[in-house]
Protein backbone atom coordinates (compact mmCIF):
# COMPACT_ATOMS: atom_id res chain seq x y z
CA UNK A 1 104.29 120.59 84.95
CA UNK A 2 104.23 122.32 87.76
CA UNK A 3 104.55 126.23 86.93
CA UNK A 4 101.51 124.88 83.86
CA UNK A 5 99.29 123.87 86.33
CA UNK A 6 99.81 127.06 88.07
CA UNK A 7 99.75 129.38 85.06
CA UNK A 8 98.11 128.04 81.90
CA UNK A 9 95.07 130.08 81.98
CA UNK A 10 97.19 133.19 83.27
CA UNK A 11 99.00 132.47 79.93
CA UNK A 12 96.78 132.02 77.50
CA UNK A 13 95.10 134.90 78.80
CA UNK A 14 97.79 137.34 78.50
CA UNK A 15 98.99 135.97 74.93
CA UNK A 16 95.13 136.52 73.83
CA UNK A 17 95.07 140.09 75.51
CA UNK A 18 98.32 140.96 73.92
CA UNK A 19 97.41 139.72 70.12
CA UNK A 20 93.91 141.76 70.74
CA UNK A 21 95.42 144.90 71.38
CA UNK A 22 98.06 144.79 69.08
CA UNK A 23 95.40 143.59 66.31
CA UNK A 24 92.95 146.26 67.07
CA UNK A 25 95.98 149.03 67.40
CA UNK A 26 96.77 148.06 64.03
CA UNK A 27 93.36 148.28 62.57
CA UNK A 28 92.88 151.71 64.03
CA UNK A 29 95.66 152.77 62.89
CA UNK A 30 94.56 151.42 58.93
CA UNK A 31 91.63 153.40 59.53
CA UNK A 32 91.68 155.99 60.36
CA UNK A 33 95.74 157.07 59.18
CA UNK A 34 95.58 154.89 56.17
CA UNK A 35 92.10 155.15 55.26
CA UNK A 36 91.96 151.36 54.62
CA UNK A 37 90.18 149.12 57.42
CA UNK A 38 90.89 145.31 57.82
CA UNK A 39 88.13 142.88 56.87
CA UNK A 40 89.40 140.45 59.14
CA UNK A 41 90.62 142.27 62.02
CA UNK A 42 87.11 142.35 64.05
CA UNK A 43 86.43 139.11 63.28
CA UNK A 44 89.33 137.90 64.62
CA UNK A 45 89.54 139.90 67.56
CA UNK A 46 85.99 138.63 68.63
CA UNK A 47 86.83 135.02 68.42
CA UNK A 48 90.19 135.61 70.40
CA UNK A 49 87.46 137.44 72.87
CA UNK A 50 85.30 134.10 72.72
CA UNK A 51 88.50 131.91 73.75
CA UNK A 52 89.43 135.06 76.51
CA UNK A 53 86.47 134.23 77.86
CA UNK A 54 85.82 130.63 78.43
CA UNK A 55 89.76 130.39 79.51
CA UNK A 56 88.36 132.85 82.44
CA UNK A 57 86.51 130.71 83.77
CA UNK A 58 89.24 127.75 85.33
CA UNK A 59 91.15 130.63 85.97
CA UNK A 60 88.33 132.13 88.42
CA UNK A 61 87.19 129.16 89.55
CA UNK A 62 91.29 127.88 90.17
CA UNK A 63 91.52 131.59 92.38
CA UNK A 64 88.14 131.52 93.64
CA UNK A 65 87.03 134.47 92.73
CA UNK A 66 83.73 133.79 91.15
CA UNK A 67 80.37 135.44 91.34
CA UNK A 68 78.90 133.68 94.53
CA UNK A 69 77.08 134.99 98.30
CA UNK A 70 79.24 134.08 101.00
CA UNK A 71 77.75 135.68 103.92
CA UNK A 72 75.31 133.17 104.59
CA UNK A 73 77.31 130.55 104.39
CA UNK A 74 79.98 131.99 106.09
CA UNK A 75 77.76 132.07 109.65
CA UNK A 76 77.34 128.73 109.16
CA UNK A 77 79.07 125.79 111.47
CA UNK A 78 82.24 124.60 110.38
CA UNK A 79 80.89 121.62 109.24
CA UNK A 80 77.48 122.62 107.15
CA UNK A 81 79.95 125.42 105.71
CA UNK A 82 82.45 122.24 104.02
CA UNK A 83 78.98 120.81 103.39
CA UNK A 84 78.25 123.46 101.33
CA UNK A 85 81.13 123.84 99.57
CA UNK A 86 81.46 120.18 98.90
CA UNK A 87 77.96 120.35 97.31
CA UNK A 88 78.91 123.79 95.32
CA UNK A 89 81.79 121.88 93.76
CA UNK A 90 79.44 118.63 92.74
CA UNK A 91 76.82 120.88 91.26
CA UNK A 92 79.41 123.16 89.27
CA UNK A 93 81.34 120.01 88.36
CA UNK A 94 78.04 118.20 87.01
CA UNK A 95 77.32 121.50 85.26
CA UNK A 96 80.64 121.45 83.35
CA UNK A 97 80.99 117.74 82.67
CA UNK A 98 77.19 118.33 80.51
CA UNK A 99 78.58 121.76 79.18
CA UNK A 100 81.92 119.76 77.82
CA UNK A 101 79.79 116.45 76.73
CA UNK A 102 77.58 118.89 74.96
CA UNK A 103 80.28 121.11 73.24
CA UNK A 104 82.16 118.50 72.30
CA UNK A 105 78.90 117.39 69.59
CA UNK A 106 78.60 120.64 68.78
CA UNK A 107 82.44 121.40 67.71
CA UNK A 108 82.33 117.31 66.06
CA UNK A 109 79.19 118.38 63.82
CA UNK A 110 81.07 122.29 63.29
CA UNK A 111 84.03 119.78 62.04
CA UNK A 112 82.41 117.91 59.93
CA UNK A 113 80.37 119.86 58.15
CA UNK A 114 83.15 121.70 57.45
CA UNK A 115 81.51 125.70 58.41
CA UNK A 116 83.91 128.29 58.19
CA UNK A 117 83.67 132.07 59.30
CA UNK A 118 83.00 135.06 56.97
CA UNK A 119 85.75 137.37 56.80
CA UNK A 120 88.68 135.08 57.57
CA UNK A 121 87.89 131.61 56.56
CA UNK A 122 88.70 130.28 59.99
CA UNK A 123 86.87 126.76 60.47
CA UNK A 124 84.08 127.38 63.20
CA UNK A 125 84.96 124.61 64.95
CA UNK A 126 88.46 126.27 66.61
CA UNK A 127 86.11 128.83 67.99
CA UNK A 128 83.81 126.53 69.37
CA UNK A 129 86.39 124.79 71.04
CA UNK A 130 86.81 127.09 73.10
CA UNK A 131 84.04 126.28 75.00
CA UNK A 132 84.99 122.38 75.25
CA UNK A 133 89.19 123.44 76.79
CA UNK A 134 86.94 126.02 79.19
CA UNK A 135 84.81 123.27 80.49
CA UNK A 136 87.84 120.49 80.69
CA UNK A 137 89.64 123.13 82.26
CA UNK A 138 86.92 123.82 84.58
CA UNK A 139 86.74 120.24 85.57
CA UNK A 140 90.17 119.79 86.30
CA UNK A 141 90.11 122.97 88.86
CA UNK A 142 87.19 122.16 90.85
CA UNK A 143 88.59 118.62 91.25
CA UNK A 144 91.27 120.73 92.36
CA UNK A 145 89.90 122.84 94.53
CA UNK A 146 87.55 119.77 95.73
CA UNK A 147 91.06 118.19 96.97
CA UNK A 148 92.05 121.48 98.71
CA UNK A 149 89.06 121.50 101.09
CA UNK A 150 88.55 117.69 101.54
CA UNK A 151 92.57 117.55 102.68
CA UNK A 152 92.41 120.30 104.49
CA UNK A 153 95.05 122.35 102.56
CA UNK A 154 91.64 125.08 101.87
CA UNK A 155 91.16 126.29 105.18
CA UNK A 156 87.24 126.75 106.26
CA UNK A 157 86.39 129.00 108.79
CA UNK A 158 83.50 130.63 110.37
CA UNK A 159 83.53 134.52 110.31
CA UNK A 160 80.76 134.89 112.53
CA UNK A 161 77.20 134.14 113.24
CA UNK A 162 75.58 130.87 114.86
């Protein structure tokens, strides 16, 4: 349980990356040696993309790497700096609770009306789950990382300024 928690996304995300490239290293090679392209080899390759994507995001928000301005927070006090990042966590958690709530009717209507995708015949609805794992995902690291700094294990500190 332990080495998932620390790895899942780092493993899905490889696996996709490694089925893209091989996938796309095979349909060059149909096309342009053997003249013949795959009908189903961009297709696929995009909605491996789609679930690349969304599987990012835990994983950024797990290492804290995503897009965000720390310098003005960082000058803060100690105390308005947890402030801060208590309230960053509440509004990114309240963000992906509606984003799963809402994917989760979109990929139960996908389901049951039974769309499927052009080339391949995939159901839709394994596609856009992607979006509803992301966002449970998501919510399970920024509880996560909400533990960190309320336990102290997340150590805040100010860099410089007032």
């Amino acid at each position: 349980m332990k080495w998932l928690d620390e790895h899942i996304e780092e493993f899905i995300l490889v696996v996709l990356l490694i089925f893209m490239t091989v996938i796309l290293g095979i349909q060059i090679i149909s096309r342009y040696i053997f003249n013949n392209s795959l009908s189903w080899s961009e297709e696929l390759v995009r909605y491996l993309f789609v679930w690349s994507a969304f599987m990012g995001v835990p994983y950024c928000i797990k290492k804290g790497t995503s897009i965000k301005v720390d310098q003005f927070r960082n000058m803060m006090p100690i105390k308005i700096q947890k402030f801060l990042l208590y309230f960053d966590k509440i509004i990114m958690f309240a963000l992906f609770l509606i984003l799963a709530i809402f994917s989760f009717d979109v990929v139960r209507q996908t389901y049951l009306s039974g769309q499927t995708s052009a080339a391949m015949g995939v159901p839709m609805w394994t596609v856009q789950l992607s979006v509803l794992v992301g966002s449970i995902l998501s919510l399970i690291r920024i509880v996560q990382n909400f533990y960190e700094v309320l336990s102290g294990h997340k150590k805040v500190e100010q860099k410089h300024g007032l």
